[in-house]
N, C-alpha and C. Protein backbone atom coordinates (compact mmCIF):
# COMPACT_ATOMS: atom_id res chain seq x y z
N UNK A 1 260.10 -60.53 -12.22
CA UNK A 1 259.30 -60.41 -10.99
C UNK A 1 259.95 -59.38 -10.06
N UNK A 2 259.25 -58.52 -9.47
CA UNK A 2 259.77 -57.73 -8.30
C UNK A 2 260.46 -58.14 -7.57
N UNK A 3 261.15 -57.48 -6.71
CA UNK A 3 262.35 -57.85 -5.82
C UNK A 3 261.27 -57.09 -4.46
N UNK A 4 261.37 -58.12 -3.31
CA UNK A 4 260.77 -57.84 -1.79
C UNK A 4 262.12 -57.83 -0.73
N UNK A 5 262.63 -56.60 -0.26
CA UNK A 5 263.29 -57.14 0.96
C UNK A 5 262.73 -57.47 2.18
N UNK A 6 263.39 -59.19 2.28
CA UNK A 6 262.99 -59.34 3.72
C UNK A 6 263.78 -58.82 5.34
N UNK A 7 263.40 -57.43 5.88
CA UNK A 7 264.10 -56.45 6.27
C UNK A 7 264.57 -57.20 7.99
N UNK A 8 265.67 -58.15 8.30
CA UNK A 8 265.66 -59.10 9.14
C UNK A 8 266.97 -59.76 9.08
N UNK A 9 267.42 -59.61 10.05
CA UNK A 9 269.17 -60.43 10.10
C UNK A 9 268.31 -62.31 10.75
N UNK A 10 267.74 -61.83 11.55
CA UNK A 10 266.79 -63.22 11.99
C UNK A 10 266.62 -64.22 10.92
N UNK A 11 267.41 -65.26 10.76
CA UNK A 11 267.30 -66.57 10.19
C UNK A 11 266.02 -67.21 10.63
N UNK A 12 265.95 -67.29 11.34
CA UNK A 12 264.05 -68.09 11.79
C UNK A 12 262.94 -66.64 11.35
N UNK A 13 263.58 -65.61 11.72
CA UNK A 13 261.85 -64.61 11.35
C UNK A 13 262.09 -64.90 9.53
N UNK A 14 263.31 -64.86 9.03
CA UNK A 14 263.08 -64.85 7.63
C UNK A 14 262.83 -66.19 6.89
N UNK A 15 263.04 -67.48 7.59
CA UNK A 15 262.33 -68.81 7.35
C UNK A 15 260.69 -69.05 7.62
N UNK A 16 260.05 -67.70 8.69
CA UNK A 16 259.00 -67.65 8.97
C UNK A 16 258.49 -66.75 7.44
N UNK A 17 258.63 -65.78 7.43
CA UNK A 17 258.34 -64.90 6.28
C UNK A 17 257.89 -65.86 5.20
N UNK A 18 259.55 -67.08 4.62
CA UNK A 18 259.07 -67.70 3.42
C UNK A 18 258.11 -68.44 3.30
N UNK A 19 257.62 -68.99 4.93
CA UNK A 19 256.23 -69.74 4.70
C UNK A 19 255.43 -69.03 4.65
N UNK A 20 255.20 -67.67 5.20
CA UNK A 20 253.67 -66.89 5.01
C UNK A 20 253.86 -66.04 4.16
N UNK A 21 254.66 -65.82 3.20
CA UNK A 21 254.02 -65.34 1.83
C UNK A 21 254.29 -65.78 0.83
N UNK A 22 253.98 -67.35 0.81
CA UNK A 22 253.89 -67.66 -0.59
C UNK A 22 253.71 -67.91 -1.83
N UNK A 23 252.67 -66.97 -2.12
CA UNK A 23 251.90 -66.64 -3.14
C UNK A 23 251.53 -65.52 -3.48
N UNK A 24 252.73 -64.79 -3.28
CA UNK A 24 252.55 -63.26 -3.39
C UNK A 24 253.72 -63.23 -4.92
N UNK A 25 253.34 -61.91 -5.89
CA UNK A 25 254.46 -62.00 -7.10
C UNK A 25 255.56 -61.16 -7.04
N UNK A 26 256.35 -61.43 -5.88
CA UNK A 26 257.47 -61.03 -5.49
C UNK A 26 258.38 -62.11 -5.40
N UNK A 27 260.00 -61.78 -5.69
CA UNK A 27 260.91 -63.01 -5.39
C UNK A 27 261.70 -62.14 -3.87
N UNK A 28 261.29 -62.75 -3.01
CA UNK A 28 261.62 -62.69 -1.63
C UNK A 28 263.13 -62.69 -1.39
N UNK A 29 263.58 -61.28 -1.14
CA UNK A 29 265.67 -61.23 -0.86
C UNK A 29 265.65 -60.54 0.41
N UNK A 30 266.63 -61.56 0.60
CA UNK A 30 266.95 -61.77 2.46
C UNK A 30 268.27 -60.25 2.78
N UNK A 31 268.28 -59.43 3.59
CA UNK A 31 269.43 -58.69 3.67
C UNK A 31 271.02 -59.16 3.03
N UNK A 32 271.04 -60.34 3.48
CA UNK A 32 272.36 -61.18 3.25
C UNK A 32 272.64 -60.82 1.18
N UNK A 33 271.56 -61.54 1.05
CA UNK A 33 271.73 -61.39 -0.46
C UNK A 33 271.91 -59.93 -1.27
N UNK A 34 270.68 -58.95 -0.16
CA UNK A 34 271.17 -57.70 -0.73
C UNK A 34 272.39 -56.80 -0.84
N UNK A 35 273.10 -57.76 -0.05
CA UNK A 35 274.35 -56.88 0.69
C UNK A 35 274.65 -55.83 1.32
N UNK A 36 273.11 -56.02 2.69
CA UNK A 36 272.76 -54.79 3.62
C UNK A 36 273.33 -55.15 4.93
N UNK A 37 273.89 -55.09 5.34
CA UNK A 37 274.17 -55.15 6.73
C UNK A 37 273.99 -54.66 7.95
N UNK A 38 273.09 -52.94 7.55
CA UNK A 38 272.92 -52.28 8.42
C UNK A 38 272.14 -53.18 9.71
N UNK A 39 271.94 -52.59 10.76
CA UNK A 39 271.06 -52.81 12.23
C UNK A 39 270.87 -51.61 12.39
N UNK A 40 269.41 -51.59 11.93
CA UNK A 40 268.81 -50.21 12.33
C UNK A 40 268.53 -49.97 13.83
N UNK A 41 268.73 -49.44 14.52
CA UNK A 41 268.30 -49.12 15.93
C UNK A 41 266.77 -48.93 15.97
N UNK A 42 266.15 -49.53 17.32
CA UNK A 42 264.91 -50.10 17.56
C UNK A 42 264.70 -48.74 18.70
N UNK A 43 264.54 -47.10 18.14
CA UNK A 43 264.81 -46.23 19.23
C UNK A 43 263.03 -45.60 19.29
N UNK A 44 262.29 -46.19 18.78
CA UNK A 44 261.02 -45.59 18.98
C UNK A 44 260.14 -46.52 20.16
N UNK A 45 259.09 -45.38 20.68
CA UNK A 45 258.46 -45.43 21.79
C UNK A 45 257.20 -47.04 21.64
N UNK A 46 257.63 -47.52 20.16
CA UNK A 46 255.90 -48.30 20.27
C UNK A 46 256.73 -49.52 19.06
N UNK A 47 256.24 -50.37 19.19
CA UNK A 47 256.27 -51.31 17.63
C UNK A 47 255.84 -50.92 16.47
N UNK A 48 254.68 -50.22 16.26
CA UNK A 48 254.65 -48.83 14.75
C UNK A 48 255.67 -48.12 14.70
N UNK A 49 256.25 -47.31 15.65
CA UNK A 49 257.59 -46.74 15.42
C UNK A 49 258.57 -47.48 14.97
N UNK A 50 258.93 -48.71 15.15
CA UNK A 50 260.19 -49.37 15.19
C UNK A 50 259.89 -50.16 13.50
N UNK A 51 258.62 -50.61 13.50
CA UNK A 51 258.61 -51.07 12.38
C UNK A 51 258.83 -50.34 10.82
N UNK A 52 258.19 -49.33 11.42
CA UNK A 52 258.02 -47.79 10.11
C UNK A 52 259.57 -47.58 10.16
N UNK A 53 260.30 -47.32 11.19
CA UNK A 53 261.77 -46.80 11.02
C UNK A 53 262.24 -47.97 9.80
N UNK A 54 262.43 -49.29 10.58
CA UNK A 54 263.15 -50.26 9.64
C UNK A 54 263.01 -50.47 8.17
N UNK A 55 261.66 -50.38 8.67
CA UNK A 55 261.29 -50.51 6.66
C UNK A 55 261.84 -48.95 6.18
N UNK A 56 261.76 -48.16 6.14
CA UNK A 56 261.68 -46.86 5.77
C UNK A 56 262.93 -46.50 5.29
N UNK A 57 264.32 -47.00 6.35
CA UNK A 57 265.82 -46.97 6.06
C UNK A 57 266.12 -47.78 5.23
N UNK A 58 265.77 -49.35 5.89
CA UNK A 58 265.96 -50.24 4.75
C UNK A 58 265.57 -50.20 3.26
N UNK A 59 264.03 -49.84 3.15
CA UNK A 59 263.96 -49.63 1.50
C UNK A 59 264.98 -48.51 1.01
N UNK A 60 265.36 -47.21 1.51
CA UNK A 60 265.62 -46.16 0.47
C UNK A 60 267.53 -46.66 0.38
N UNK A 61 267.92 -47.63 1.48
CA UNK A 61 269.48 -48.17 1.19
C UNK A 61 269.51 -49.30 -0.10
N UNK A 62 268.30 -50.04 0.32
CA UNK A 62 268.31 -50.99 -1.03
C UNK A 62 267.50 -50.63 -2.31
N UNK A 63 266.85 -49.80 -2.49
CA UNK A 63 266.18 -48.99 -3.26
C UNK A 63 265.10 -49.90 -3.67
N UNK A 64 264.54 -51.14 -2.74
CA UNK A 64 263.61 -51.93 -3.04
C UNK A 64 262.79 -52.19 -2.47
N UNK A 65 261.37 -52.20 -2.39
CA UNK A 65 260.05 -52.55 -1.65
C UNK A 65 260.52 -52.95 -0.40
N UNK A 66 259.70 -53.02 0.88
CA UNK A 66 260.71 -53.62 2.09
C UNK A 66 259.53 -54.09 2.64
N UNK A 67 260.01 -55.38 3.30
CA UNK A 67 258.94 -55.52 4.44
C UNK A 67 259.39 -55.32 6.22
N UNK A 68 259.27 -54.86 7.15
CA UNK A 68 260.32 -55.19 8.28
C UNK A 68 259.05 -55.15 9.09
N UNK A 69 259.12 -55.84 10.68
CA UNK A 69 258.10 -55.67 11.12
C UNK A 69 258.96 -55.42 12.98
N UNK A 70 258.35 -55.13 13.73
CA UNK A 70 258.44 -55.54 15.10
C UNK A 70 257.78 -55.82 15.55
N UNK A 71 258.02 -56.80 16.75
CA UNK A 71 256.93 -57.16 17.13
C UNK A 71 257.64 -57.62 18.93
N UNK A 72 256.41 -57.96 19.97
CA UNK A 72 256.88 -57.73 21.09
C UNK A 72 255.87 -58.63 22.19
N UNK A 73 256.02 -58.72 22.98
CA UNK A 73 255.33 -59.89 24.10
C UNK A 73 254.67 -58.59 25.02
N UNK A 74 253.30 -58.51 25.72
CA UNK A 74 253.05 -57.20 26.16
C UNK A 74 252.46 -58.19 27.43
N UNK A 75 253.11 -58.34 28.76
CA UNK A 75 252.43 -59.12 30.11
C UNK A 75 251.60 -58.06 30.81
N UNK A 76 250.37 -58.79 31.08
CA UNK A 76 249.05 -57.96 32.10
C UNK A 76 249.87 -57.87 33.23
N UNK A 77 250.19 -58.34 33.85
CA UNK A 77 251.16 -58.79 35.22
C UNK A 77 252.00 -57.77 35.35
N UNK A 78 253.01 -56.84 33.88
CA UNK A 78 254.01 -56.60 34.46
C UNK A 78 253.59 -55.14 33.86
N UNK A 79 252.08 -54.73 33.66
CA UNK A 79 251.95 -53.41 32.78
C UNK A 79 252.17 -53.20 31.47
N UNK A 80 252.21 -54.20 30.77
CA UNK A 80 252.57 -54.57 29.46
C UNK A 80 253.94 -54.47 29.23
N UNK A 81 255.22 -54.92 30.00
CA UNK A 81 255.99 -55.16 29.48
C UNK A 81 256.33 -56.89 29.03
N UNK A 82 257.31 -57.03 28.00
CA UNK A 82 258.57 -55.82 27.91
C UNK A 82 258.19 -55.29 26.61
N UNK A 83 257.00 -55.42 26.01
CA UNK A 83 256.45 -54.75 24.98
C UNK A 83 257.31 -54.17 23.70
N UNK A 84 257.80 -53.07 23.61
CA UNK A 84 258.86 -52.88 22.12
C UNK A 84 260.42 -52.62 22.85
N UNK A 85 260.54 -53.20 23.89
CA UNK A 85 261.89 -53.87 24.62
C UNK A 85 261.97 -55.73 24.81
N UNK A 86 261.33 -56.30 23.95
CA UNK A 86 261.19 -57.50 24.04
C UNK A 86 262.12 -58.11 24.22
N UNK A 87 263.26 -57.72 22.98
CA UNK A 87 264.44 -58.00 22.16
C UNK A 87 265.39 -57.87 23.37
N UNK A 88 265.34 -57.06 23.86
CA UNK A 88 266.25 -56.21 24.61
C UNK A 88 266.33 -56.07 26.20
N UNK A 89 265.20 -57.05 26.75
CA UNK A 89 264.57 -57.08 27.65
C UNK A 89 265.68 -57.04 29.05
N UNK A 90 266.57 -58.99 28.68
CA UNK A 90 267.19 -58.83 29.50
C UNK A 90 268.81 -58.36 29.44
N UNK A 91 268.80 -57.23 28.72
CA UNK A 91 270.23 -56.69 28.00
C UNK A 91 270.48 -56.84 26.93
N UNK A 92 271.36 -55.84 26.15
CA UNK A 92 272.09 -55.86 25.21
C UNK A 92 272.87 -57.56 25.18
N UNK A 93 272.54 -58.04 24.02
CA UNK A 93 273.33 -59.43 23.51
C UNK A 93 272.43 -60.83 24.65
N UNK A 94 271.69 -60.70 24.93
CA UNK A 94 271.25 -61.79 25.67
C UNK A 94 270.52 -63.14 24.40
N UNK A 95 270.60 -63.73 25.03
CA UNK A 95 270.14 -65.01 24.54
C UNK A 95 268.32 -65.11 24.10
N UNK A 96 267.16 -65.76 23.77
CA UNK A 96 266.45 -66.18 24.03
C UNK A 96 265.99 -66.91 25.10
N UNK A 97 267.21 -67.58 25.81
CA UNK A 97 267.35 -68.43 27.46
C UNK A 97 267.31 -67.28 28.05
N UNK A 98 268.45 -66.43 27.94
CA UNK A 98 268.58 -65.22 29.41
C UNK A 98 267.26 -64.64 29.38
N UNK A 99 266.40 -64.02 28.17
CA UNK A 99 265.15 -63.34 27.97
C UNK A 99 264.31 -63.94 28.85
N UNK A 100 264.16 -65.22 28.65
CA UNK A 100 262.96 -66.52 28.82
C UNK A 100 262.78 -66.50 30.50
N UNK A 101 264.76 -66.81 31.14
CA UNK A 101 264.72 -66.77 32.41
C UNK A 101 264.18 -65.33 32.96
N UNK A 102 265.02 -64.10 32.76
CA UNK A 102 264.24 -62.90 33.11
C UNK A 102 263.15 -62.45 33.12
N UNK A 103 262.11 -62.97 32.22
CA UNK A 103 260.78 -62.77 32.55
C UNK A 103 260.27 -63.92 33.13
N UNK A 104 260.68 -65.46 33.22
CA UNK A 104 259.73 -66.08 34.59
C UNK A 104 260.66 -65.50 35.79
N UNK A 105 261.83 -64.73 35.73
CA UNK A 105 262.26 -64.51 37.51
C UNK A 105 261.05 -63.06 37.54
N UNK A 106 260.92 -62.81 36.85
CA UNK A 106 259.54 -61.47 36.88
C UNK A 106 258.31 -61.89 37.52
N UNK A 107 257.68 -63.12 37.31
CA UNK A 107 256.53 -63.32 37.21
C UNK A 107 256.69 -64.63 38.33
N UNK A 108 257.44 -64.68 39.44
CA UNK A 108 257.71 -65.26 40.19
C UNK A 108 256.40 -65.15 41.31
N UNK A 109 255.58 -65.85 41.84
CA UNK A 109 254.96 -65.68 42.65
C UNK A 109 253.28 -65.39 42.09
N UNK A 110 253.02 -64.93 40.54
CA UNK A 110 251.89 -64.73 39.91
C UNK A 110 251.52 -65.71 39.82
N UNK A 111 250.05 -66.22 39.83
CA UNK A 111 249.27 -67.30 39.80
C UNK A 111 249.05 -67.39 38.57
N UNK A 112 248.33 -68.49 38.22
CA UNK A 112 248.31 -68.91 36.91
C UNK A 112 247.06 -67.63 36.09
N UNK A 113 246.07 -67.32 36.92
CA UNK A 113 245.05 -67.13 36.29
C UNK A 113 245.28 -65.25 35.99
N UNK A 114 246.34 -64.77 36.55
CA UNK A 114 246.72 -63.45 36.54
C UNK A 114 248.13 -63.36 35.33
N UNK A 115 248.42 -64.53 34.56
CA UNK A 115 249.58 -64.76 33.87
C UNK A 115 249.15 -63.99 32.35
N UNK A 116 248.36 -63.22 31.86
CA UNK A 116 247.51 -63.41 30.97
C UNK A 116 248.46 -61.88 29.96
N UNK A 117 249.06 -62.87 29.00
CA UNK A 117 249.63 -62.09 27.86
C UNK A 117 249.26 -62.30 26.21
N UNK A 118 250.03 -61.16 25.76
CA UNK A 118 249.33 -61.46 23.81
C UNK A 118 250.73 -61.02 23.27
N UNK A 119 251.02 -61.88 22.52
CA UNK A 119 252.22 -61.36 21.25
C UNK A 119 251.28 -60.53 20.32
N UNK A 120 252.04 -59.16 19.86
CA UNK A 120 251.77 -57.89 19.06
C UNK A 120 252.81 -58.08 17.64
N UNK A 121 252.39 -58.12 16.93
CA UNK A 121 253.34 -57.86 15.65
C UNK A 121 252.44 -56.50 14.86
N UNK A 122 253.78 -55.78 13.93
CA UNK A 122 252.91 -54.72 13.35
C UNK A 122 254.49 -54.98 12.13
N UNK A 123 253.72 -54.99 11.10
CA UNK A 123 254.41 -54.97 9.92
C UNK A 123 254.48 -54.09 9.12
N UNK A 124 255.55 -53.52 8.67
CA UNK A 124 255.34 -51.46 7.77
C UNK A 124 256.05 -52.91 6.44
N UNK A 125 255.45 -51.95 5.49
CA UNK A 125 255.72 -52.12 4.13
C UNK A 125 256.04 -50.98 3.72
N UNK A 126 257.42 -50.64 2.83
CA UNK A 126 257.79 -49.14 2.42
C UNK A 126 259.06 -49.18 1.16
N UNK A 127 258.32 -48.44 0.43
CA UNK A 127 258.57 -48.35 -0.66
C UNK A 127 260.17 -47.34 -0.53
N UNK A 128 260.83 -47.13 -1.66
CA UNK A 128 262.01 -46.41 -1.83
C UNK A 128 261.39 -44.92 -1.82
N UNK A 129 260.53 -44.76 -2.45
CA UNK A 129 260.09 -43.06 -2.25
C UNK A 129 259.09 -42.56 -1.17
N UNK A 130 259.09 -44.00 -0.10
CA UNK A 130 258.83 -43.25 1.47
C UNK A 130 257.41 -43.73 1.43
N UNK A 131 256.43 -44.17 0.40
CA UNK A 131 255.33 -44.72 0.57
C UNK A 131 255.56 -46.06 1.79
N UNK A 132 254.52 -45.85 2.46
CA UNK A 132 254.30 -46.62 3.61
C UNK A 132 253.02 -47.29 4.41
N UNK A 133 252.90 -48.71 4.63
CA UNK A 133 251.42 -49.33 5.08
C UNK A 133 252.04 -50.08 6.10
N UNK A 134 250.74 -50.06 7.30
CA UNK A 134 251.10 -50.75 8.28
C UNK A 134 249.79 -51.94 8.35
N UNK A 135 250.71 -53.29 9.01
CA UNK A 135 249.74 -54.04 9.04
C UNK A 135 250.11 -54.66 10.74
N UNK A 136 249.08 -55.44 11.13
CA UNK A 136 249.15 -55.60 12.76
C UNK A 136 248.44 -56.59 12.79
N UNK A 137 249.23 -57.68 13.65
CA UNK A 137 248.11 -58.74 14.15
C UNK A 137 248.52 -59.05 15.95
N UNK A 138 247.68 -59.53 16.13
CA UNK A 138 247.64 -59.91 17.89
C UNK A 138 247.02 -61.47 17.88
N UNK A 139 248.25 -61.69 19.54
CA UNK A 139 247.77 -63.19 19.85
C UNK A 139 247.54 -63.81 21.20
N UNK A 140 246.40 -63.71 21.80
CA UNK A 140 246.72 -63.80 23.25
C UNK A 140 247.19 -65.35 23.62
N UNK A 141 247.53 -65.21 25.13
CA UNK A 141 248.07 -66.29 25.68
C UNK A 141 248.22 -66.12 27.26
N UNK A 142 248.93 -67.35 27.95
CA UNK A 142 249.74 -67.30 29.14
C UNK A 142 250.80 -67.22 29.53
N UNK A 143 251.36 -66.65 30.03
CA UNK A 143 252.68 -67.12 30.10
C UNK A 143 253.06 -68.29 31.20
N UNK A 144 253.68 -69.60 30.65
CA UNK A 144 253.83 -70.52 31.33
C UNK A 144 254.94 -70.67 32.46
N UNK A 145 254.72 -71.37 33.34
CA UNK A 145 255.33 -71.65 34.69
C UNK A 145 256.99 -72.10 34.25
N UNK A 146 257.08 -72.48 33.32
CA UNK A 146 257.98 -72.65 32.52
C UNK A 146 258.31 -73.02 31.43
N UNK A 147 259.24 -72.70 30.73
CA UNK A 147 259.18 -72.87 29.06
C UNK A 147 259.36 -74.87 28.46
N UNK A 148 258.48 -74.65 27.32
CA UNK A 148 258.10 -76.05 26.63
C UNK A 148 258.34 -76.00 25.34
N UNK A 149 259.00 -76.65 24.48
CA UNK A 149 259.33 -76.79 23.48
C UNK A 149 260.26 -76.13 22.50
N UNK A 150 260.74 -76.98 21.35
CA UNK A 150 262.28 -76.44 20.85
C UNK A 150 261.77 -76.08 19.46
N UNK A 151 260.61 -75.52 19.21
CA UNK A 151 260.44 -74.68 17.96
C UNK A 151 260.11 -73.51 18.05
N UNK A 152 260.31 -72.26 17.22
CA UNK A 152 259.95 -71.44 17.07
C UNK A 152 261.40 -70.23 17.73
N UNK A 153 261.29 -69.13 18.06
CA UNK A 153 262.35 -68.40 18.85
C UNK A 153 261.93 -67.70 19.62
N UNK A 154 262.98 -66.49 20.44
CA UNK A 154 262.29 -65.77 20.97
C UNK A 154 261.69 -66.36 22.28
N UNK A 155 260.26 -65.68 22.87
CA UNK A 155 259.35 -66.43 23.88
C UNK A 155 258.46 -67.44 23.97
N UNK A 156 259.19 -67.71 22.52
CA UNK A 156 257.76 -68.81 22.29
C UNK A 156 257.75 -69.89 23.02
N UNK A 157 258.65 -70.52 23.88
CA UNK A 157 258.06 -72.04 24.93
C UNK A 157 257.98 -71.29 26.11
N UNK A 158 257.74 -69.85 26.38
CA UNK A 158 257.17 -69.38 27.36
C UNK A 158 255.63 -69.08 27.68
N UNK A 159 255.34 -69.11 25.95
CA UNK A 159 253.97 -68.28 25.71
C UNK A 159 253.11 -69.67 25.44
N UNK A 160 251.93 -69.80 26.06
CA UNK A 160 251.15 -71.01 26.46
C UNK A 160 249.76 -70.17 25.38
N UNK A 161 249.32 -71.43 24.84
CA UNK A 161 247.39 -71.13 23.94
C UNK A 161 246.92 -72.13 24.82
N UNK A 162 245.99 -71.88 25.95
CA UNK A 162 245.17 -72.59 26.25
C UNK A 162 244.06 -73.28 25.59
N UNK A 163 243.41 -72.82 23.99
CA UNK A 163 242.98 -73.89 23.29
C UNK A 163 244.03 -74.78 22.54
N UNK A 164 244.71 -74.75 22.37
CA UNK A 164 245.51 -75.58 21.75
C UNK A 164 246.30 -76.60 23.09
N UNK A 165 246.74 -76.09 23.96
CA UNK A 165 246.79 -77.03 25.10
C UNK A 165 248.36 -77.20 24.46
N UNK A 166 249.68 -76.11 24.08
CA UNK A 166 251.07 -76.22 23.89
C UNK A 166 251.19 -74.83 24.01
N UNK A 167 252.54 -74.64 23.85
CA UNK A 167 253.42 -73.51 24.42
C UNK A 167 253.38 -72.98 22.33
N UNK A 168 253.92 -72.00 22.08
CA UNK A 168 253.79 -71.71 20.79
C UNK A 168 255.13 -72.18 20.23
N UNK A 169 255.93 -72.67 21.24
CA UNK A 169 257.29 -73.25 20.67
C UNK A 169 257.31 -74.73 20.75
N UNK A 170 255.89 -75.20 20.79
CA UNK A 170 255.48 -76.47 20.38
C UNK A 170 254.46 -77.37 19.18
N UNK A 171 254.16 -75.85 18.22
CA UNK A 171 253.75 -75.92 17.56
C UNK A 171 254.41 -76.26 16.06
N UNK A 172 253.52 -76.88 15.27
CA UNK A 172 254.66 -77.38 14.12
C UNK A 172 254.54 -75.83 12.90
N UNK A 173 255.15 -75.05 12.61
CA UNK A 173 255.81 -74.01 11.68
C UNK A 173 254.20 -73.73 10.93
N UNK A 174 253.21 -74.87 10.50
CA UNK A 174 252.34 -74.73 9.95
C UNK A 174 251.51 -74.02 10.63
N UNK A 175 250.82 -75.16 11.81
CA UNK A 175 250.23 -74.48 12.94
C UNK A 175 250.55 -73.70 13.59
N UNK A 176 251.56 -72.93 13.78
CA UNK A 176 251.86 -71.44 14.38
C UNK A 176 251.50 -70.54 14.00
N UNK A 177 251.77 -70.13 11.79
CA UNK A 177 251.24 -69.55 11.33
C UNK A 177 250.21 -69.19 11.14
N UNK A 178 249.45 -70.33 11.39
CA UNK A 178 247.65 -70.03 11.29
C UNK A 178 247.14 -69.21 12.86
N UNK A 179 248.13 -69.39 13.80
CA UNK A 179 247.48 -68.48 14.94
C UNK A 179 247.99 -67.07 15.41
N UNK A 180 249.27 -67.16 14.83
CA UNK A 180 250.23 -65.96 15.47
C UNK A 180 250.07 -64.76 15.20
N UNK A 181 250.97 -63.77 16.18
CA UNK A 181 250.49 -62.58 15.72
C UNK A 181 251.16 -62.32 14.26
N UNK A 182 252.49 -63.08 14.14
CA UNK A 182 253.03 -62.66 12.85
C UNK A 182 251.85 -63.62 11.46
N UNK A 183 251.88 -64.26 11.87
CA UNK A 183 250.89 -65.21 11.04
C UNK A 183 249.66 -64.43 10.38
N UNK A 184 249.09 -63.37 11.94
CA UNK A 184 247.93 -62.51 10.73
C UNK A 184 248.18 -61.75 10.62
N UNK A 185 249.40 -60.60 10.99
CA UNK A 185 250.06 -59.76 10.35
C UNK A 185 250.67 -59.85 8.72
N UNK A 186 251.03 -60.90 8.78
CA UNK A 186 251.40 -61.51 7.23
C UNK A 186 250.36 -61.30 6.31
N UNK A 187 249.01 -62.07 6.52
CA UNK A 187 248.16 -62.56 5.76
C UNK A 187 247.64 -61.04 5.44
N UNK A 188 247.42 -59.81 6.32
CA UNK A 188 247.07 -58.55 5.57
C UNK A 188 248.19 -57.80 5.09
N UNK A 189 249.15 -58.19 5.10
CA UNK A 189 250.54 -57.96 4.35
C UNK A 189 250.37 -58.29 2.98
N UNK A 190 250.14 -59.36 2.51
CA UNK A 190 250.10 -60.53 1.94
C UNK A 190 248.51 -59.58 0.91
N UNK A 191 247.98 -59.60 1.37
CA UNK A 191 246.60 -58.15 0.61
C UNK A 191 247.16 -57.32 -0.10
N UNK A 192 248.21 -56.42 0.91
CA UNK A 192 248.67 -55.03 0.61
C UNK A 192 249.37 -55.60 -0.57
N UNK A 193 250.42 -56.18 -0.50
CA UNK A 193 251.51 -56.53 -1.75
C UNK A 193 250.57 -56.96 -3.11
N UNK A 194 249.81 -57.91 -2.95
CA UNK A 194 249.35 -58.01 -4.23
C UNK A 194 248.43 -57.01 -4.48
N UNK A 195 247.83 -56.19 -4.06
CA UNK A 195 247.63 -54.71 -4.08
C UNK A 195 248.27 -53.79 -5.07
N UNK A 196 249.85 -54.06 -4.37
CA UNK A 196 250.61 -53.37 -4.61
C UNK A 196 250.81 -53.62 -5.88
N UNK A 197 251.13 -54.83 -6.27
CA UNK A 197 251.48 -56.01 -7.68
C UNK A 197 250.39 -55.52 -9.03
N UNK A 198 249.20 -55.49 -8.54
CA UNK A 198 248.24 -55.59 -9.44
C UNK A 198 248.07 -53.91 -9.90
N UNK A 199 248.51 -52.69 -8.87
CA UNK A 199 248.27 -51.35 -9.41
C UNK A 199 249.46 -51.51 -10.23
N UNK A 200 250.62 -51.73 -10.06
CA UNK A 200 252.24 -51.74 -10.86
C UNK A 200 251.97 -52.05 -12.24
N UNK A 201 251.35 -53.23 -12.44
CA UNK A 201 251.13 -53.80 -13.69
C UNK A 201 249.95 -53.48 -14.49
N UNK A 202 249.14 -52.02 -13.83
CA UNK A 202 248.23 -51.91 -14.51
C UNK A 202 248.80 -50.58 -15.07
């Protein structure tokens, strides 16, 4: 079976990965296993940039299919930030807490009905000889008055689904996937690869 790198030092994005593609005919290898260590720098202007970079370095170091994606929180409130500074928002080495606090000390004084944000994911798939597909999903939301729940990472008990009536870091791993932006970023990921699978073997 093919070898997929999952292009991600992130222990939760790459526990997320193993639930949304599991039925693809790839055996899924985590950086760790490849014995990649790099941290590619996140120096482009957009989440297509950042994603295309990662995959693009990462496949031609491991010389194997790659998946890497970025992805980013974009607030109406603040002009769409912190958008492909998500990571990075409130400094170099910050926490998910320091992030979480820095954007409600942002949104201090916004009413509920002006709170109105979407998680962006965009996923590059890229081959060792520079072949490259992008896939993208979006997820709107609120951002809440304050953060709720101990699943998921990142902004997620910041980021509120008003049909679902929880924060996305209150959702159980199943139900996240079925709404998120990485969730339908995956699923046309998840196209491309066996795509990919079925021209290989023909």
């Amino acid at each position: 079976m093919p070898k997929l790198l999952l292009g991600t030092n992130n222990g939760a994005k790459v526990r997320e990965y193993q639930s949304l593609l599991p039925n693809i005919p790839y055996d899924l290898v985590t950086m760790a296993e490849a014995g990649i260590t790099t941290e590619v720098e996140e120096v482009g202007g957009s989440l297509e940039e950042n994603a295309r970079l990662k995959a693009t370095e990462l496949a031609k170091e491991s010389q194997l299919l790659t998946l890497a994606d970025d992805s980013g929180l974009e607030v109406d409130a603040l002009g769409g930030e912190p958008g492909p500074l998500s990571a990075r928002y409130a400094g170099e080495g910050a926490s998910d807490k320091d992030r979480i606090g820095y954007l409600l000390s942002r949104m201090e004084g916004i009413p509920w009905d002006k709170r109105t944000a979407r998680f962006r994911c965009v996923i590059a798939i890229a081959s060792p000889e520079g072949e490259i597909e992008l896939c993208s999903g979006e997820c709107p939301g609120i951002i809440a008055f304050e953060p709720r729940g101990s699943r998921g990472f990142g902004y997620d008990p910041a980021f509120y689904l008003p049909e679902l009536n929880m924060t996305m870091a209150e959702l159980p791993l199943e139900e996240k996937n079925k709404v998120s932006h990485r969730g339908q970023a995956a699923r046309k990921a998840s196209a491309v690869l066996l795509r990919r699978a079925g021209t290989s073997n023909s």
